[in-house]
N, C-alpha and C. Protein backbone atom coordinates (compact mmCIF):
# COMPACT_ATOMS: atom_id res chain seq x y z
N UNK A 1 -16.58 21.94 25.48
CA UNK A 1 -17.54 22.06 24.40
C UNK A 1 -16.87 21.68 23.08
N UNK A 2 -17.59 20.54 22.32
CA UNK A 2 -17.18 20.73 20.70
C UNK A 2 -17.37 21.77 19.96
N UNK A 3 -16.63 21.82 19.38
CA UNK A 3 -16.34 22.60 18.33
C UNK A 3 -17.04 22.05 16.90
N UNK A 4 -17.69 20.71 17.21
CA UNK A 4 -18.46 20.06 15.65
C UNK A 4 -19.58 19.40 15.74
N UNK A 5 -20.45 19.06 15.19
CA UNK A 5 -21.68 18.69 15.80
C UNK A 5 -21.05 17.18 15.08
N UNK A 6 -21.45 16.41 16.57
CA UNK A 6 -21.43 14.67 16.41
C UNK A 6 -22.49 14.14 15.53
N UNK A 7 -23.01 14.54 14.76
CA UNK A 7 -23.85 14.01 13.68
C UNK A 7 -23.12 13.87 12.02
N UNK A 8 -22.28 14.49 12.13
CA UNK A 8 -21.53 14.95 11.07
C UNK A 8 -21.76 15.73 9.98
N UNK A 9 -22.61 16.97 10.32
CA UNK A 9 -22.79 18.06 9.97
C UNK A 9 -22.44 19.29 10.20
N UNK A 10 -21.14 18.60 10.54
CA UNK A 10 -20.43 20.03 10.98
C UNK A 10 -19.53 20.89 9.76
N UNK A 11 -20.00 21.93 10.05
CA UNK A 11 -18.87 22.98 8.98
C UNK A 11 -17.38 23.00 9.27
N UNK A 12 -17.16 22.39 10.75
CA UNK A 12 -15.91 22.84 10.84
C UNK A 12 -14.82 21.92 10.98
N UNK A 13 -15.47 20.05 10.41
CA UNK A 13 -14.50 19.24 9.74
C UNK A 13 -13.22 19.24 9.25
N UNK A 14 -13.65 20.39 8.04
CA UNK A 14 -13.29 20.34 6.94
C UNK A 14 -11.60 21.34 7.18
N UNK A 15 -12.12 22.57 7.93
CA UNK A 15 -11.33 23.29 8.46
C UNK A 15 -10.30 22.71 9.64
N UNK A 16 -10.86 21.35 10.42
CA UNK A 16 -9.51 20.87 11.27
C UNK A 16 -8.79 19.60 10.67
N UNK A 17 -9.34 19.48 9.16
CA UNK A 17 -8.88 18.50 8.37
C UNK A 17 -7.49 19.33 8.28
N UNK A 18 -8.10 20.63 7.16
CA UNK A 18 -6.90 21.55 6.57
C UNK A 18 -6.12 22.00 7.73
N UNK A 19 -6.27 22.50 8.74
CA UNK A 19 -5.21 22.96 10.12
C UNK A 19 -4.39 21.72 10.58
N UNK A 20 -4.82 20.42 10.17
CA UNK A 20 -4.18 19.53 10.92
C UNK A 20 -3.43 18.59 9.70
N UNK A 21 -4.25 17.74 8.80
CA UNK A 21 -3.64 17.34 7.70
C UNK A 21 -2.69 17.65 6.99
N UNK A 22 -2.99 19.00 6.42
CA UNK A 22 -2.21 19.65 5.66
C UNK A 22 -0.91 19.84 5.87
N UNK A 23 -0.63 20.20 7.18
CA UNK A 23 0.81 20.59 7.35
C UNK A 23 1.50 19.38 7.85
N UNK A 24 0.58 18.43 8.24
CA UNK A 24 1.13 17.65 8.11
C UNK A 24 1.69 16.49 6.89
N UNK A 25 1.04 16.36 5.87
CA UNK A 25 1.53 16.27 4.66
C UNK A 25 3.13 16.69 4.01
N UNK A 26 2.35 18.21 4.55
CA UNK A 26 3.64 19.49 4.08
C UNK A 26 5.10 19.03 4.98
N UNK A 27 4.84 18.24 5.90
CA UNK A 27 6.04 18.03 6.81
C UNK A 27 6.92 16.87 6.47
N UNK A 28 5.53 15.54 6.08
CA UNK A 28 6.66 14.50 5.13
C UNK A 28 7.20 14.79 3.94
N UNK A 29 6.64 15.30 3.24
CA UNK A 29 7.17 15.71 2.08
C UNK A 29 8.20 16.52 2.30
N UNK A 30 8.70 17.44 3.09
CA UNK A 30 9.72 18.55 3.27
C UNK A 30 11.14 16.71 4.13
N UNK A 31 10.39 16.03 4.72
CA UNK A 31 11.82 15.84 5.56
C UNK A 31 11.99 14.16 4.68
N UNK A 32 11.22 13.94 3.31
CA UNK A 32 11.24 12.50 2.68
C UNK A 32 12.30 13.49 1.88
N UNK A 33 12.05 14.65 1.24
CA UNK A 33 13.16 15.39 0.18
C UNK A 33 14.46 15.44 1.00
N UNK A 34 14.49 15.46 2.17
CA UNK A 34 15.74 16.08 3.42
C UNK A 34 16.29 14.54 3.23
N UNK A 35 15.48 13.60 3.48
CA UNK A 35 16.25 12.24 3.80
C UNK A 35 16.51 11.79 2.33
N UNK A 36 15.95 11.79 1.31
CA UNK A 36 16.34 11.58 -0.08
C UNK A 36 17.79 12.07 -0.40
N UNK A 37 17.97 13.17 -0.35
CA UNK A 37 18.49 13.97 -0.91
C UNK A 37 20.32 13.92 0.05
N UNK A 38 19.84 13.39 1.41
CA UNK A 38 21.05 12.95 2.12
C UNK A 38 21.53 11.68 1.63
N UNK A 39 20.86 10.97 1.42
CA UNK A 39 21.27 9.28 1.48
C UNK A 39 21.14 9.24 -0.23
N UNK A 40 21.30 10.12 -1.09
CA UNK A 40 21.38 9.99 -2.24
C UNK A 40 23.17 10.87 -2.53
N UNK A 41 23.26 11.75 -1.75
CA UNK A 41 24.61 12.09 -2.03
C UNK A 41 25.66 12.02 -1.05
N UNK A 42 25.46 11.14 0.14
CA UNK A 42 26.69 10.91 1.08
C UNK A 42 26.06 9.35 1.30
N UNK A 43 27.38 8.54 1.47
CA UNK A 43 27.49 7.68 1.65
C UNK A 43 27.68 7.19 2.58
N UNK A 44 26.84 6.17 3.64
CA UNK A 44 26.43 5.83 5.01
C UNK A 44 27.37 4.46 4.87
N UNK A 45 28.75 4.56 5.58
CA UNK A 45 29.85 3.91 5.69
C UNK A 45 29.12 2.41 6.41
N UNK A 46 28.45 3.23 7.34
CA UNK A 46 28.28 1.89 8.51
C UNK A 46 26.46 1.06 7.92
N UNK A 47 26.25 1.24 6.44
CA UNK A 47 25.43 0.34 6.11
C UNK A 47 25.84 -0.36 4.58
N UNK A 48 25.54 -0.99 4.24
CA UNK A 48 25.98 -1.82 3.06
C UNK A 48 25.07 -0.99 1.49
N UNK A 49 25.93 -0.85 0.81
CA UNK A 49 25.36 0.30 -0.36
C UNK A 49 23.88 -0.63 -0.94
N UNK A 50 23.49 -1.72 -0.70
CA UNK A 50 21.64 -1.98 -1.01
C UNK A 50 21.08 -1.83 0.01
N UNK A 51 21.67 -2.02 1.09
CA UNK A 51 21.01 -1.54 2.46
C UNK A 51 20.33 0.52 2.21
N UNK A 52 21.48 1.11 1.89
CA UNK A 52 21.40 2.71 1.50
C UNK A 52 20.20 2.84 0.18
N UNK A 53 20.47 2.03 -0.39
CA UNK A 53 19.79 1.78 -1.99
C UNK A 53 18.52 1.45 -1.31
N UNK A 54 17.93 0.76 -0.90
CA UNK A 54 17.07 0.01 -0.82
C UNK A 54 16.29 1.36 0.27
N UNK A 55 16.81 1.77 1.31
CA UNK A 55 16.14 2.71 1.65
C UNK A 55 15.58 4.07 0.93
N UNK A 56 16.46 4.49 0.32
CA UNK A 56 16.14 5.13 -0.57
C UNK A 56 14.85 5.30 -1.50
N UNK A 57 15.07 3.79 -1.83
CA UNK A 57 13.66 3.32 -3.12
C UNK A 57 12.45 3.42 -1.64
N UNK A 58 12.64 2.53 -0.51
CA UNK A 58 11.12 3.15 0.75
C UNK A 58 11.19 4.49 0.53
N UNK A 59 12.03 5.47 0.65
CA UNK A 59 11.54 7.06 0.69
C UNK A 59 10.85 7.00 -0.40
N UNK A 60 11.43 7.38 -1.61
CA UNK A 60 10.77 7.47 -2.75
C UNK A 60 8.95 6.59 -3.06
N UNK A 61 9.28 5.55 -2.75
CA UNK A 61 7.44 5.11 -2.56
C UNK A 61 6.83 5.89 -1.61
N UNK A 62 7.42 5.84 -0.42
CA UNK A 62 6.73 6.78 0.40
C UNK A 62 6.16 8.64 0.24
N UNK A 63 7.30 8.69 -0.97
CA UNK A 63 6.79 10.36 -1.46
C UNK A 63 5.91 10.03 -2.41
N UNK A 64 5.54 9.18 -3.36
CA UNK A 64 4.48 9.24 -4.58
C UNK A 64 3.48 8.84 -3.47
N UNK A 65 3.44 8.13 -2.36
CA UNK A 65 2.15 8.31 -1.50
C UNK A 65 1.70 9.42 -0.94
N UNK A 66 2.46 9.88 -0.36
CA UNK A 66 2.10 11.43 0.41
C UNK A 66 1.42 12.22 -0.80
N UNK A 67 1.90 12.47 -1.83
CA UNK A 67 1.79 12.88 -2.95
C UNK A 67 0.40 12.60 -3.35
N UNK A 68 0.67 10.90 -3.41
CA UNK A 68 -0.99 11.30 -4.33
C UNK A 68 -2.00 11.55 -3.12
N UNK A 69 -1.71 11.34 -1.63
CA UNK A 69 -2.73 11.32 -0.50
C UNK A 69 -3.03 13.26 -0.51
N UNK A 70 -2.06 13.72 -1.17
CA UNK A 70 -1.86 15.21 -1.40
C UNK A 70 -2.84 15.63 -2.44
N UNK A 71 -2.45 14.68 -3.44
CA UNK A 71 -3.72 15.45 -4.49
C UNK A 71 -4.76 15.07 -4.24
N UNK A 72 -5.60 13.63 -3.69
CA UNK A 72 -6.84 13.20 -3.17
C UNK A 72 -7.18 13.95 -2.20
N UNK A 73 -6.32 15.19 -1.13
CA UNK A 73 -6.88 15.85 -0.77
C UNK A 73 -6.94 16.97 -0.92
N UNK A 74 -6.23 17.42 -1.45
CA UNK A 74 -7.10 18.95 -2.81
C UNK A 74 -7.81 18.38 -3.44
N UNK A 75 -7.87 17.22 -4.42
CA UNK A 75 -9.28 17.52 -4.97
C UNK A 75 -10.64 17.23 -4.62
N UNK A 76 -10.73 16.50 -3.36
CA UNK A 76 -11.87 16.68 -2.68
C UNK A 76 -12.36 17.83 -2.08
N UNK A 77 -11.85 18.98 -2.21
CA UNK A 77 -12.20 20.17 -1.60
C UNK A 77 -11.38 20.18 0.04
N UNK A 78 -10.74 19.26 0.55
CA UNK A 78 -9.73 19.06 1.65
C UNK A 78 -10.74 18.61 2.55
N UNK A 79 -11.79 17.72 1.85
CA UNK A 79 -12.62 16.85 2.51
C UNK A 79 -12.63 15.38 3.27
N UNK A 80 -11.62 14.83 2.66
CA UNK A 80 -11.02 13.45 3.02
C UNK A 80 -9.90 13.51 3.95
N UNK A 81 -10.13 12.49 4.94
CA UNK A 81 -8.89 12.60 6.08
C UNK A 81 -8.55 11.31 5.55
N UNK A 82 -7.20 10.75 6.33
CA UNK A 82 -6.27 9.66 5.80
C UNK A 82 -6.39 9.04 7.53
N UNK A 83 -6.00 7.30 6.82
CA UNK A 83 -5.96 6.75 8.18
C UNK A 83 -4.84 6.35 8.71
N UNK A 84 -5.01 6.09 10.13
CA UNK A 84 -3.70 6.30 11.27
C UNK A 84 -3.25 5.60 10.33
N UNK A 85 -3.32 3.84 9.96
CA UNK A 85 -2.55 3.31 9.18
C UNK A 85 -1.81 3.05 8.08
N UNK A 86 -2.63 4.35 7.38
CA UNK A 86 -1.73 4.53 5.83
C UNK A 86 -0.28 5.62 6.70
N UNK A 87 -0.59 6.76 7.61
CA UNK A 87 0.35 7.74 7.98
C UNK A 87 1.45 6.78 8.93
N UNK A 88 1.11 5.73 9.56
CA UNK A 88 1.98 5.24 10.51
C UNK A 88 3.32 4.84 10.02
N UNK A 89 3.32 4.02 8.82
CA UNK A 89 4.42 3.58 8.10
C UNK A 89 5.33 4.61 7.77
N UNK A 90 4.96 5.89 7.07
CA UNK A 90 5.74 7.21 6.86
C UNK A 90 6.07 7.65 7.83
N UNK A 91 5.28 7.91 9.26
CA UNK A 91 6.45 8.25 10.02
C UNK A 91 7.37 7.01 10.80
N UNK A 92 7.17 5.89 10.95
CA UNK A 92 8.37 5.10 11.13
C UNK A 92 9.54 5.14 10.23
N UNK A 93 8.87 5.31 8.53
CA UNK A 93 9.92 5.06 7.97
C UNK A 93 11.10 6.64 8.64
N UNK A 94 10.65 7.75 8.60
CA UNK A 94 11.20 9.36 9.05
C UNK A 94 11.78 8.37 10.12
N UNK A 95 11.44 8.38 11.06
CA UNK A 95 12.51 7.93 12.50
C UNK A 95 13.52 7.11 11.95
N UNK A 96 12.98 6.12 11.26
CA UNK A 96 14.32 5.44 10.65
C UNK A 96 15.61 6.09 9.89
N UNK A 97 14.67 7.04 9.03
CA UNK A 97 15.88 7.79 8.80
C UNK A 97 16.19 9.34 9.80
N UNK A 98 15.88 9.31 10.43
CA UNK A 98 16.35 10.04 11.29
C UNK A 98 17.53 9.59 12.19
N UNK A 99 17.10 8.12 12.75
CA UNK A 99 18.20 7.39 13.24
C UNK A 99 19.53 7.35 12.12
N UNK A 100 19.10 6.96 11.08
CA UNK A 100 20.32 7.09 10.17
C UNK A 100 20.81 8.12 9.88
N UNK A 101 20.89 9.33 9.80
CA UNK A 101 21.15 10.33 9.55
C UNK A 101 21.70 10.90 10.97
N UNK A 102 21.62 10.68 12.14
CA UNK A 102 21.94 11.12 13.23
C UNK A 102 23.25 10.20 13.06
N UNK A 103 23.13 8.89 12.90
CA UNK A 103 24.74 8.26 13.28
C UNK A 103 25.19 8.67 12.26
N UNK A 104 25.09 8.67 11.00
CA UNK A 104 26.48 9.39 9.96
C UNK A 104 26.18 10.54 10.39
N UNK A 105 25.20 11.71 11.08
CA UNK A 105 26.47 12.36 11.42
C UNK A 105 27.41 12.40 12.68
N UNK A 106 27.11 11.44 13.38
CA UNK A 106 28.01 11.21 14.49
C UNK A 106 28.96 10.36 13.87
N UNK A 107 29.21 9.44 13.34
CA UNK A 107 30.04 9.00 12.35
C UNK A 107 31.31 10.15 11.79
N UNK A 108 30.76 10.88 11.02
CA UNK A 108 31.32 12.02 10.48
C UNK A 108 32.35 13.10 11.38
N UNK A 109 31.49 13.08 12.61
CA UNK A 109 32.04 14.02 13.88
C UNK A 109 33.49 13.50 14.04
N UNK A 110 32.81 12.10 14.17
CA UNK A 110 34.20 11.29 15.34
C UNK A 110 35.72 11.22 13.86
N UNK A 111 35.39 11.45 12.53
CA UNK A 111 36.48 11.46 11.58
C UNK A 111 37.46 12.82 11.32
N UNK A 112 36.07 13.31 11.78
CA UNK A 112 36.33 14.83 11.50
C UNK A 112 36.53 15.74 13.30
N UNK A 113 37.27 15.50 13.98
CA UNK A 113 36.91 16.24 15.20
C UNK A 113 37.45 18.04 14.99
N UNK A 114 36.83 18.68 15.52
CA UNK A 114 37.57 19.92 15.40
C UNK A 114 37.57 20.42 16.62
């Protein structure tokens, strides 16, 4: 059984917008600050410093998007959903830096063994 009436008069849109959107928002924004904030103060040996630079500046566009896709959805009342294709790029770019951030710190391991 749905949970929404296929006409699109459903009350309860709006509510699996906010259960589902939202935290997801809340999740790039928490791991674009995590990957910023790494690749802004350690230095990724095994890429070339505009290679590091240049990623950097993708996070940063990628947070004034989340951002404003953040305030367009508070101020619609958390009425507007976003499409697969604006979200797809943000999370490739996350895996990317996830991949990067996994080899410096395997990088790091193999300098540092204890």
């Amino acid at each position: 059984m749905n949970n929404y009436d296929t006409s699109g008069n459903s009350g309860s849109k709006p509510e699996l917008l906010e259960a589902i959107l939202e935290p997801l928002l809340d999740d790039f924004r928490y791991w674009f600050d995590r990957s910023q904030q790494l690749f802004e103060t350690e230095r990724m040996s095994f890429m070339s410093e505009v290679d590091q630079a240049n990623l950097v500046i993708r996070i940063k566009d990628a947070q004034q998007a989340v951002s404003a896709t953040t305030m367009l959805f508070k101020a619609t009342g958390k009425q507007v959903g976003v499409e697969i294709a604006a979200i797809a790029p943000w999370h490739h770019l996350l895996m990317e830096c996830q991949a990067v951030a996994m080899r410096f710190r395997q990088t790091t391991a193999d300098r540092n063994p204890e």
